[in-house]
Protein backbone atom coordinates (compact mmCIF):
# COMPACT_ATOMS: atom_id res chain seq x y z
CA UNK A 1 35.47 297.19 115.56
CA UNK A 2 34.94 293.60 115.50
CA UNK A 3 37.40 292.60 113.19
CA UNK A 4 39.73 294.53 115.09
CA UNK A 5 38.87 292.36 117.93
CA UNK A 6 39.41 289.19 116.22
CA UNK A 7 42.20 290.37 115.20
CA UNK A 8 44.02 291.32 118.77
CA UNK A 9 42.50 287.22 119.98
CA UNK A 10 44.28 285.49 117.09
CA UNK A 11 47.30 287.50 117.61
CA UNK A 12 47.15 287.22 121.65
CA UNK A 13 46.50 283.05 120.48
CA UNK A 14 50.21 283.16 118.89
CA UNK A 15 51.14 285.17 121.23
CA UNK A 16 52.31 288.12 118.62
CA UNK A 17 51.57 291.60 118.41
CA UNK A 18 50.95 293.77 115.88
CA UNK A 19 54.68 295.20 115.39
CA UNK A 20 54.08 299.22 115.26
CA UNK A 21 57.67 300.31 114.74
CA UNK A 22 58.77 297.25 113.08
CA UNK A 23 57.77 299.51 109.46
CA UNK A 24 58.01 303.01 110.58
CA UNK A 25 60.95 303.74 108.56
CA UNK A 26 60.34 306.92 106.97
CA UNK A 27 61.89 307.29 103.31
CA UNK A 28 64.52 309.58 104.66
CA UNK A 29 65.68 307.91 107.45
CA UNK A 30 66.18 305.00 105.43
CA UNK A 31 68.05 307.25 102.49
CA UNK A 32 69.99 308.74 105.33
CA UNK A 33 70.93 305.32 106.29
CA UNK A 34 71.74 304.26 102.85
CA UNK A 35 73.64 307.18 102.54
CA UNK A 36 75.68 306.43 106.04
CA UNK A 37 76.34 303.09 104.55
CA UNK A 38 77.76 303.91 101.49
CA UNK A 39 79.87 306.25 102.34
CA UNK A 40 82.09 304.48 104.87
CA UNK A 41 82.87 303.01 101.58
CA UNK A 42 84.84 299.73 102.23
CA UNK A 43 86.63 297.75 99.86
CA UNK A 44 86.34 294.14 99.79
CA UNK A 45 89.32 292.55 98.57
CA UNK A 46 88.63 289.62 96.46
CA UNK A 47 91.50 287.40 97.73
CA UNK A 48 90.06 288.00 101.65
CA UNK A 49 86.60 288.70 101.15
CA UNK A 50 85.20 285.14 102.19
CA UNK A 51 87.32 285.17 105.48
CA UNK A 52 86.44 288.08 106.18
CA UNK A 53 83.15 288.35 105.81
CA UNK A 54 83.07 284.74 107.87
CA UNK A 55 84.68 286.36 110.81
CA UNK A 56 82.10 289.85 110.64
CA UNK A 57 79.25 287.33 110.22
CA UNK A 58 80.77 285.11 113.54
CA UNK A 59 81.27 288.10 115.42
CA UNK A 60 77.46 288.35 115.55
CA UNK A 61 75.69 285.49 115.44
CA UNK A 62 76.60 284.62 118.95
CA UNK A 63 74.08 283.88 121.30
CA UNK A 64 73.14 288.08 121.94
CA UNK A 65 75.01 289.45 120.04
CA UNK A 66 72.44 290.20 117.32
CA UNK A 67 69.30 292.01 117.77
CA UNK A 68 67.52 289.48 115.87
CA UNK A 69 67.94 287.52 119.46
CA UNK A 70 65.53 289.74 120.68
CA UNK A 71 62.45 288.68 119.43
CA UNK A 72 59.56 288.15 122.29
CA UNK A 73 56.28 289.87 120.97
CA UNK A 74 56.97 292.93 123.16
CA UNK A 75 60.65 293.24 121.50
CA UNK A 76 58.97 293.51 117.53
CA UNK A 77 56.19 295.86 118.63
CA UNK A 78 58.12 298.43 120.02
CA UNK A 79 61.64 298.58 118.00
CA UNK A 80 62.20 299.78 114.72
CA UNK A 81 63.47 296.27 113.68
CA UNK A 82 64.90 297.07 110.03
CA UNK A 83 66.95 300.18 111.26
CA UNK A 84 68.59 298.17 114.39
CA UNK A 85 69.65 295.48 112.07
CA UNK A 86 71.28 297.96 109.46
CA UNK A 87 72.92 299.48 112.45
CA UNK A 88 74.06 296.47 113.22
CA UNK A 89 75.39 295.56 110.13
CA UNK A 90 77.16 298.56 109.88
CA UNK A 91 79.09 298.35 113.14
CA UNK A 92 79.84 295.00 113.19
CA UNK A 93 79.80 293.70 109.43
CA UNK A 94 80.27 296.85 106.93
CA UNK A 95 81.42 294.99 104.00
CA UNK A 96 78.43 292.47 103.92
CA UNK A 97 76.05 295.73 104.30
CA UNK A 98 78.11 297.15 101.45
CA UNK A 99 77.84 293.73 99.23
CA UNK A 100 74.40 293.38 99.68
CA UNK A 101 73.67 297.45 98.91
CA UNK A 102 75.57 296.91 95.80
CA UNK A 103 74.04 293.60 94.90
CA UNK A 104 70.49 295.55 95.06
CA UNK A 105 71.06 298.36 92.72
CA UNK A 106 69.45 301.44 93.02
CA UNK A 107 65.59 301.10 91.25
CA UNK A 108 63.85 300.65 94.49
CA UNK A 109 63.28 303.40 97.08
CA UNK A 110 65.88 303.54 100.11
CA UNK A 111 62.83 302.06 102.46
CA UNK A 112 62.42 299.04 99.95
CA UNK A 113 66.46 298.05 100.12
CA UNK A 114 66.34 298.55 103.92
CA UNK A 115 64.14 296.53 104.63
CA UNK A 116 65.49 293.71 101.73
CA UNK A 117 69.13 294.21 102.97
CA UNK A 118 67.76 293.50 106.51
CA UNK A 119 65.19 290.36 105.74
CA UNK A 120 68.38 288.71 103.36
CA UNK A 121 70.53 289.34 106.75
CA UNK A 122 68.04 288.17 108.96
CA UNK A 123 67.72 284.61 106.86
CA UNK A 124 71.65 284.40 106.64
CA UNK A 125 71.74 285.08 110.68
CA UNK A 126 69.41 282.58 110.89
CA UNK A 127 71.25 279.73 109.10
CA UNK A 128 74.02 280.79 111.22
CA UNK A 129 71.69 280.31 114.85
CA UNK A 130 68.67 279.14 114.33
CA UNK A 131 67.78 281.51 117.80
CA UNK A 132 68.69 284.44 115.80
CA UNK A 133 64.91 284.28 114.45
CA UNK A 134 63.43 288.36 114.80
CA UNK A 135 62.87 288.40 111.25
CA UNK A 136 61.00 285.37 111.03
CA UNK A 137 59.12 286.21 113.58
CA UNK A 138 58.40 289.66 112.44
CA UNK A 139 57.07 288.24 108.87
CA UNK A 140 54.87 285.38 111.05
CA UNK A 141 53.15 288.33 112.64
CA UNK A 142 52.34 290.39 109.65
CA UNK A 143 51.00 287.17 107.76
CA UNK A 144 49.06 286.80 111.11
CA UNK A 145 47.47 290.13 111.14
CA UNK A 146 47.19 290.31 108.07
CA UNK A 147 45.76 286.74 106.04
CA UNK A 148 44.03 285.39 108.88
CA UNK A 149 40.30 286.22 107.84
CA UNK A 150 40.83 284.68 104.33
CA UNK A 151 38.80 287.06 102.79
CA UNK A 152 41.65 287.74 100.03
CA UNK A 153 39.82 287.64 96.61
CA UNK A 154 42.52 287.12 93.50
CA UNK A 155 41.73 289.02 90.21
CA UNK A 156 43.40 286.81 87.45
């Protein structure tokens, strides 16, 4: 019970909560997802690709336009981060989702390339708009919660 409360001060102290929904991706929403994805199956044409993909990427990485704008403590607590951004992708930059889906392969489990598909687009976003910063902010609390007692022992 302690730790717990220790745990809520140093949070409240960085003013970041522990983000409930943020990883409450079951397996098969995320393989329905994956599945959603790969089936709108778009073609990226070699000669176009890069412009095209620019403009997708543009589209979204306006101030609001992304929900990785919407990262206040409250915001990663309560969403299911990781599915809103491969919604996101999906509406407004299919053949980046579908690049990056490829580019992963298919030996992890549909949660695992959710959630990399997402962080990778999260870091691009965030080249793009430094505002655009849920992700990092998501990853900040979770080394928060959990690394802050430093009682991590290493077995070499």
């Amino acid at each position: 019970m302690q730790h717990e409360e220790e745990d809520q001060v140093l949070l409240n102290d960085h003013e970041y909560s522990i983000p409930n929904k943020a990883l409450e991706t079951s397996e098969k929403v995320a393989e329905d997802f994956i599945k959603e994805a790969v089936s709108i199956n778009t073609s990226i044409n070699s000669y176009n690709s890069h412009d095209s993909l620019d403009k997708q990427l543009l589209s979204v990485c306006k101030l609001g336009k992304s929900v990785l704008f919407k990262s206040s403590a409250k915001d990663l607590s309560e969403r299911n981060l990781f599915l809103d951004i491969g919604r996101e992708m999906l509406q407004h930059c299919p053949e980046f989702l579908s690049l990056l889906l490829s580019a992963i392969g298919d030996k992890i489990t549909a949660e695992s390339k959710l959630a990399t598909v997402c962080t990778i687009y999260g870091m691009l976003m965030h080249c793009r708009n430094t505002r655009a910063s849920a992700i990092q902010k998501l990853y900040t609390s979770f080394c928060i919660r959990y690394h802050t007692d430093n009682k991590n022992s290493f077995v070499c």
